[in-house]
PDB file of N, CA and C in Angstrom:
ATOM      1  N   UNK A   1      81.898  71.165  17.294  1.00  0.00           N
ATOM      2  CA  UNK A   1      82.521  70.330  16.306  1.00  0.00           C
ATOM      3  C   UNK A   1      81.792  70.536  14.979  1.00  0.00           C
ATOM      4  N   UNK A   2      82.655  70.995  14.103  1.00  0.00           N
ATOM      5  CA  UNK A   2      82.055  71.501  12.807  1.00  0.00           C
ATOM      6  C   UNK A   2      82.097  70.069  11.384  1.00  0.00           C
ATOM      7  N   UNK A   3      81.945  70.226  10.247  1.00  0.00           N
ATOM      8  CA  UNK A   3      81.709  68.934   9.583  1.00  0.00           C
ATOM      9  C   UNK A   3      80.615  69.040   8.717  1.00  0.00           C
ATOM     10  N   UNK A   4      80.036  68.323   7.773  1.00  0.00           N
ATOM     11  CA  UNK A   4      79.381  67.508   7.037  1.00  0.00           C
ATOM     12  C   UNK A   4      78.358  66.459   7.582  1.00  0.00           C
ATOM     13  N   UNK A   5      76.957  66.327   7.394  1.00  0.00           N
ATOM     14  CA  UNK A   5      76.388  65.006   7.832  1.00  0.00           C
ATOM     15  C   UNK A   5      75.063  64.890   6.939  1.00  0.00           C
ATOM     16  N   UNK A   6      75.220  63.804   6.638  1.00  0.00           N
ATOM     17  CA  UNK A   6      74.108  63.445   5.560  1.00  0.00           C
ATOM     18  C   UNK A   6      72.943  62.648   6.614  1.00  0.00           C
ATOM     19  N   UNK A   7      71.742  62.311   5.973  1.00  0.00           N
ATOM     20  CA  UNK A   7      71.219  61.519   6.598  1.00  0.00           C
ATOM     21  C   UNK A   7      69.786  61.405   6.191  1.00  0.00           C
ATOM     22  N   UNK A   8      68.904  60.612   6.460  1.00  0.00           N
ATOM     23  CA  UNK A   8      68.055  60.198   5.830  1.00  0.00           C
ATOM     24  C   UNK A   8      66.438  60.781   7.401  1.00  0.00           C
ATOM     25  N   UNK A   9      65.445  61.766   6.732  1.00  0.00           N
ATOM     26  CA  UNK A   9      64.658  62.040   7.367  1.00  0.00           C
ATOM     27  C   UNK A   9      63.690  61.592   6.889  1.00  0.00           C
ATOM     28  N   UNK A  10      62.497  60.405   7.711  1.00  0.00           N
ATOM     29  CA  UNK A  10      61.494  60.125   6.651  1.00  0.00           C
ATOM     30  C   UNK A  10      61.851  59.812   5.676  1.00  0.00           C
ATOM     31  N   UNK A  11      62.692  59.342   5.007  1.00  0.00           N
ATOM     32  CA  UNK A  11      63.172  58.836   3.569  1.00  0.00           C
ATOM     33  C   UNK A  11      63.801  60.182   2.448  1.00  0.00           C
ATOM     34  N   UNK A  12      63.773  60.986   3.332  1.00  0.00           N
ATOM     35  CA  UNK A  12      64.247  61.881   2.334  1.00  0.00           C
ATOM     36  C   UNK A  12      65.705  62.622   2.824  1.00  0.00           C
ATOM     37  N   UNK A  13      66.490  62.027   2.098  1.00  0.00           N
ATOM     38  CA  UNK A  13      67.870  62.702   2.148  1.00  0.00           C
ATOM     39  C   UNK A  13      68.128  64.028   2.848  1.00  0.00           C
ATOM     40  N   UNK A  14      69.209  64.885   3.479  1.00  0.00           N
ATOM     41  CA  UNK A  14      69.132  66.100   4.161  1.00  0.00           C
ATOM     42  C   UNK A  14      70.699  65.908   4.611  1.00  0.00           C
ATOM     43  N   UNK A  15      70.811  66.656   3.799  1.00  0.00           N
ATOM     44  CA  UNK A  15      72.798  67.136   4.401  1.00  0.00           C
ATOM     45  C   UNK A  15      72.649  68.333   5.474  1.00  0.00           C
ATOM     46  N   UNK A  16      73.976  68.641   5.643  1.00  0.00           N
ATOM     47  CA  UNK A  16      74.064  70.183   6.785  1.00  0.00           C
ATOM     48  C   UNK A  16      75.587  69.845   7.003  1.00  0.00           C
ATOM     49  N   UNK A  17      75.754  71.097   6.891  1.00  0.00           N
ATOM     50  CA  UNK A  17      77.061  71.914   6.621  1.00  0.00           C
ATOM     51  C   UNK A  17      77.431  72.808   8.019  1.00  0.00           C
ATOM     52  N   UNK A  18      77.992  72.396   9.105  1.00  0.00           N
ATOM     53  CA  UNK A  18      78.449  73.376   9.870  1.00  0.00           C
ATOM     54  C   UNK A  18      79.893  73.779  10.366  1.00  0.00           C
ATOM     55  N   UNK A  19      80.014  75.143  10.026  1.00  0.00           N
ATOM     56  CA  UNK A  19      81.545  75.548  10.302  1.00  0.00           C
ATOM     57  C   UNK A  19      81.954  75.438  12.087  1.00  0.00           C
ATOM     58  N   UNK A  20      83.128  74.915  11.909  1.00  0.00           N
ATOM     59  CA  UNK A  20      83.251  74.860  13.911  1.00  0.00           C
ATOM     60  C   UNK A  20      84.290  76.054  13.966  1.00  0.00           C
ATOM     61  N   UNK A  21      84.450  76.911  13.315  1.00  0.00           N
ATOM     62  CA  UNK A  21      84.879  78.475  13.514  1.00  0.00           C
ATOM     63  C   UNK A  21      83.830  79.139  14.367  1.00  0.00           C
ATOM     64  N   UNK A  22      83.087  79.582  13.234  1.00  0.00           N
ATOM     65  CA  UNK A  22      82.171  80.613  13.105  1.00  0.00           C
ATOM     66  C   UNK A  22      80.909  80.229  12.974  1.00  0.00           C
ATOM     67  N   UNK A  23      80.458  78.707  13.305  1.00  0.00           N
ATOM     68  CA  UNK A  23      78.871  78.179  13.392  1.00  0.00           C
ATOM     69  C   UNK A  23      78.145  78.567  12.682  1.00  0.00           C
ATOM     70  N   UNK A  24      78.823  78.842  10.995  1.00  0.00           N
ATOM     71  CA  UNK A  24      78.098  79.082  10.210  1.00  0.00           C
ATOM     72  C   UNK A  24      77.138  77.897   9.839  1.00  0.00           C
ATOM     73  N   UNK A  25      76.024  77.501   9.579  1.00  0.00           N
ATOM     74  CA  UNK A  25      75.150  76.736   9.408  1.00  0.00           C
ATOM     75  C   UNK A  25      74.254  76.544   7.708  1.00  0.00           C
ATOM     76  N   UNK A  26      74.196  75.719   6.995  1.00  0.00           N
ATOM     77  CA  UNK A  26      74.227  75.358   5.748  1.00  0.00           C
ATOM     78  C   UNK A  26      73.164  74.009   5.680  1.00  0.00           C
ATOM     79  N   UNK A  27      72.075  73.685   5.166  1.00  0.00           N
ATOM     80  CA  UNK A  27      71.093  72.848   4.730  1.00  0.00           C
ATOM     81  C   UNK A  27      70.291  72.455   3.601  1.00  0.00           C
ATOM     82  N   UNK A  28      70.567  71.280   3.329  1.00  0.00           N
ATOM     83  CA  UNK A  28      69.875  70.931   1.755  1.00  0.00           C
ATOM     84  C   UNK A  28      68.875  69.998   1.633  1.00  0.00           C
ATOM     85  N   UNK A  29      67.975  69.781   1.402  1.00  0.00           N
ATOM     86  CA  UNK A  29      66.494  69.256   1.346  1.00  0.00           C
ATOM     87  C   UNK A  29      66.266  68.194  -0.039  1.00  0.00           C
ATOM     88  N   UNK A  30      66.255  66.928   0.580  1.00  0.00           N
ATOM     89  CA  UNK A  30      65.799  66.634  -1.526  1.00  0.00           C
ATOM     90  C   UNK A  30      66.843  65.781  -1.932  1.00  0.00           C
ATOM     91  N   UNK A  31      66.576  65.137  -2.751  1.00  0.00           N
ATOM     92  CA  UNK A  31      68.195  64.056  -3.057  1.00  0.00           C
ATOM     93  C   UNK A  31      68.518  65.100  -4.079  1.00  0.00           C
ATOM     94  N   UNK A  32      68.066  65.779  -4.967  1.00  0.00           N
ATOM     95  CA  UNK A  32      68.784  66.673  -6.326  1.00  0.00           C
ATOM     96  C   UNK A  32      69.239  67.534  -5.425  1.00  0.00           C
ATOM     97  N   UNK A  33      69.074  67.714  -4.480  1.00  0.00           N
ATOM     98  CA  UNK A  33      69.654  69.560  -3.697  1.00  0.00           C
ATOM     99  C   UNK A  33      70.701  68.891  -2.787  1.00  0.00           C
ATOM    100  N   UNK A  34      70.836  67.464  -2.008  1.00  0.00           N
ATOM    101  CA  UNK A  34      71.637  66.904  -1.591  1.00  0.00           C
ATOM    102  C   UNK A  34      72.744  66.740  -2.396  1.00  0.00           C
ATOM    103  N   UNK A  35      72.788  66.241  -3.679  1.00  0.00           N
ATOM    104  CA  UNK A  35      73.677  66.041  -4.217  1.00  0.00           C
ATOM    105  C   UNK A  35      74.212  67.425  -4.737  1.00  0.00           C
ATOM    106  N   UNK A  36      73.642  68.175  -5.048  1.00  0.00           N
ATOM    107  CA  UNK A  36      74.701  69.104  -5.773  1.00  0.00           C
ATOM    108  C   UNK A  36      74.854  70.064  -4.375  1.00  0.00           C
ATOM    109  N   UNK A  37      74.381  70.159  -3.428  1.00  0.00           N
ATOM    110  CA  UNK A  37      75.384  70.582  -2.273  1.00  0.00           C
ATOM    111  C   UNK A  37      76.880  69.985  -1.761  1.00  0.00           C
ATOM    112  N   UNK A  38      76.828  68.820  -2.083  1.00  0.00           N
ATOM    113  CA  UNK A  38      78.021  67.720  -1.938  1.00  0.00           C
ATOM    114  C   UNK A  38      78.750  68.060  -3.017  1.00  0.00           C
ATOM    115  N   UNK A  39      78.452  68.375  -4.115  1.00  0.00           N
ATOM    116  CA  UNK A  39      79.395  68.473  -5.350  1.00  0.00           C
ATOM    117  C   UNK A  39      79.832  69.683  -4.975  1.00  0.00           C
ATOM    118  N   UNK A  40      78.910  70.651  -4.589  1.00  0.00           N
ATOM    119  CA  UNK A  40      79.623  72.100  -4.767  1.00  0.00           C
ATOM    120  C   UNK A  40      80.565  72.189  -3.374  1.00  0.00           C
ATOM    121  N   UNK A  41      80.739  71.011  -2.567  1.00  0.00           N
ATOM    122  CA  UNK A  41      81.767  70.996  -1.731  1.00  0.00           C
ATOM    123  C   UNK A  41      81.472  72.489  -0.719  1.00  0.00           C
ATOM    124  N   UNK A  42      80.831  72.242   0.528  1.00  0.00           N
ATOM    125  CA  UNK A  42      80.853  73.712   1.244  1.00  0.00           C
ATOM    126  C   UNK A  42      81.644  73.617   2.074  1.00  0.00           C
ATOM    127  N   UNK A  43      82.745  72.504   2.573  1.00  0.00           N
ATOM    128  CA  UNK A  43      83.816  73.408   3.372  1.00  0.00           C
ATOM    129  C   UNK A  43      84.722  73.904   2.300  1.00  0.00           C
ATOM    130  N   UNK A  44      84.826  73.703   1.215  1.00  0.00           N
ATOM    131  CA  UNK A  44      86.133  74.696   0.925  1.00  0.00           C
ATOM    132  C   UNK A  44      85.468  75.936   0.200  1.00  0.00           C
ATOM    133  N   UNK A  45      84.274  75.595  -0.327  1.00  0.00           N
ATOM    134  CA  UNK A  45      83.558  77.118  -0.508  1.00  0.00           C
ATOM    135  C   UNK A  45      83.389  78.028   0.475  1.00  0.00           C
ATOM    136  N   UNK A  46      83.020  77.775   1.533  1.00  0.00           N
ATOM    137  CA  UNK A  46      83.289  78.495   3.488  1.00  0.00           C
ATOM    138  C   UNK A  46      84.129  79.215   3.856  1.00  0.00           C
ATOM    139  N   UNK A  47      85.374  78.621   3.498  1.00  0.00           N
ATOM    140  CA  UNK A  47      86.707  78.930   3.803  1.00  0.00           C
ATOM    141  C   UNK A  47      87.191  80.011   3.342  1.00  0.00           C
ATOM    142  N   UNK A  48      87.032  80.844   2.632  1.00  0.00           N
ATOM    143  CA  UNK A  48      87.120  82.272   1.848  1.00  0.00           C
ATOM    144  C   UNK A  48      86.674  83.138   2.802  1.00  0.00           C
ATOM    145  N   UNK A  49      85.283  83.119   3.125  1.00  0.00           N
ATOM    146  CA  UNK A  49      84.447  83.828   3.523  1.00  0.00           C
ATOM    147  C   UNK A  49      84.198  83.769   5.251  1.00  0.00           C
ATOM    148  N   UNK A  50      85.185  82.759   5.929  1.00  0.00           N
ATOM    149  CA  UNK A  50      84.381  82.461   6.904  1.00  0.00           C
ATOM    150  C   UNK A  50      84.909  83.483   8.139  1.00  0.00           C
ATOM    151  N   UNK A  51      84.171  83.900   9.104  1.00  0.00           N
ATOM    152  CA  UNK A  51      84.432  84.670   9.766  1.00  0.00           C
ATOM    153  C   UNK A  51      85.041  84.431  10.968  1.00  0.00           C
ATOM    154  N   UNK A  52      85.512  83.079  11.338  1.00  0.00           N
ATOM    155  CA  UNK A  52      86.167  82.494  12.461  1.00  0.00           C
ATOM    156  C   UNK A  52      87.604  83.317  12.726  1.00  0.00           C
ATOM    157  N   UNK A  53      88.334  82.859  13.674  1.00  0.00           N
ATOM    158  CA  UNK A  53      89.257  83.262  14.089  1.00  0.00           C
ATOM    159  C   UNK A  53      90.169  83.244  13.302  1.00  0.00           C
ATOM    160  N   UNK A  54      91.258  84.473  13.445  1.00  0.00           N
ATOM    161  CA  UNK A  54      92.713  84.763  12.085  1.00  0.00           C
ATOM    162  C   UNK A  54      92.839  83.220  12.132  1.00  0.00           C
ATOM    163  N   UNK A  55      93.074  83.347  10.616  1.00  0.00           N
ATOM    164  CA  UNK A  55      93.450  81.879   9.996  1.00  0.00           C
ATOM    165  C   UNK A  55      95.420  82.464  10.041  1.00  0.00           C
ATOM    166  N   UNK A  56      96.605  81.091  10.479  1.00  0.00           N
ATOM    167  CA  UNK A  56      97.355  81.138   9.992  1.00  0.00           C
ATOM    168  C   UNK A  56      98.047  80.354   8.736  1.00  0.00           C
ATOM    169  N   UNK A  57      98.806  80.682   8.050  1.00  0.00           N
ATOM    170  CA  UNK A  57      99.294  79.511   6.811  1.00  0.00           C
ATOM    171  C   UNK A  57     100.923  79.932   6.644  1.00  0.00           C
TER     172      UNK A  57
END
């Protein structure tokens, strides 16, 4: 199961980014690196590039 999850380690913020395609794996450290990982949005940045199974549309 792929997704987004924020969460608080020791008090310090820590997102992670994992694709449920292709288990691509993604991590940000830090409330300034938390937040602009969230802004720069990584599932739809992923989605270009990701190597999971033929996408149909």
């Amino acid at each position: 199961m792929g997704g987004i999850q924020v969460r608080f380690d020791s008090g310090t913020p820590v997102a992670d980014f994992l694709c449920g395609a292709c288990l691509d794996h993604k991590r940000a450290t830090g409330r300034r690196k938390v937040i602009d990982f969230l802004r720069d949005n990584p599932v739809t940045a992923h989605g270009p590039r990701c190597r999971g199974p033929a996408k149909t549309t």
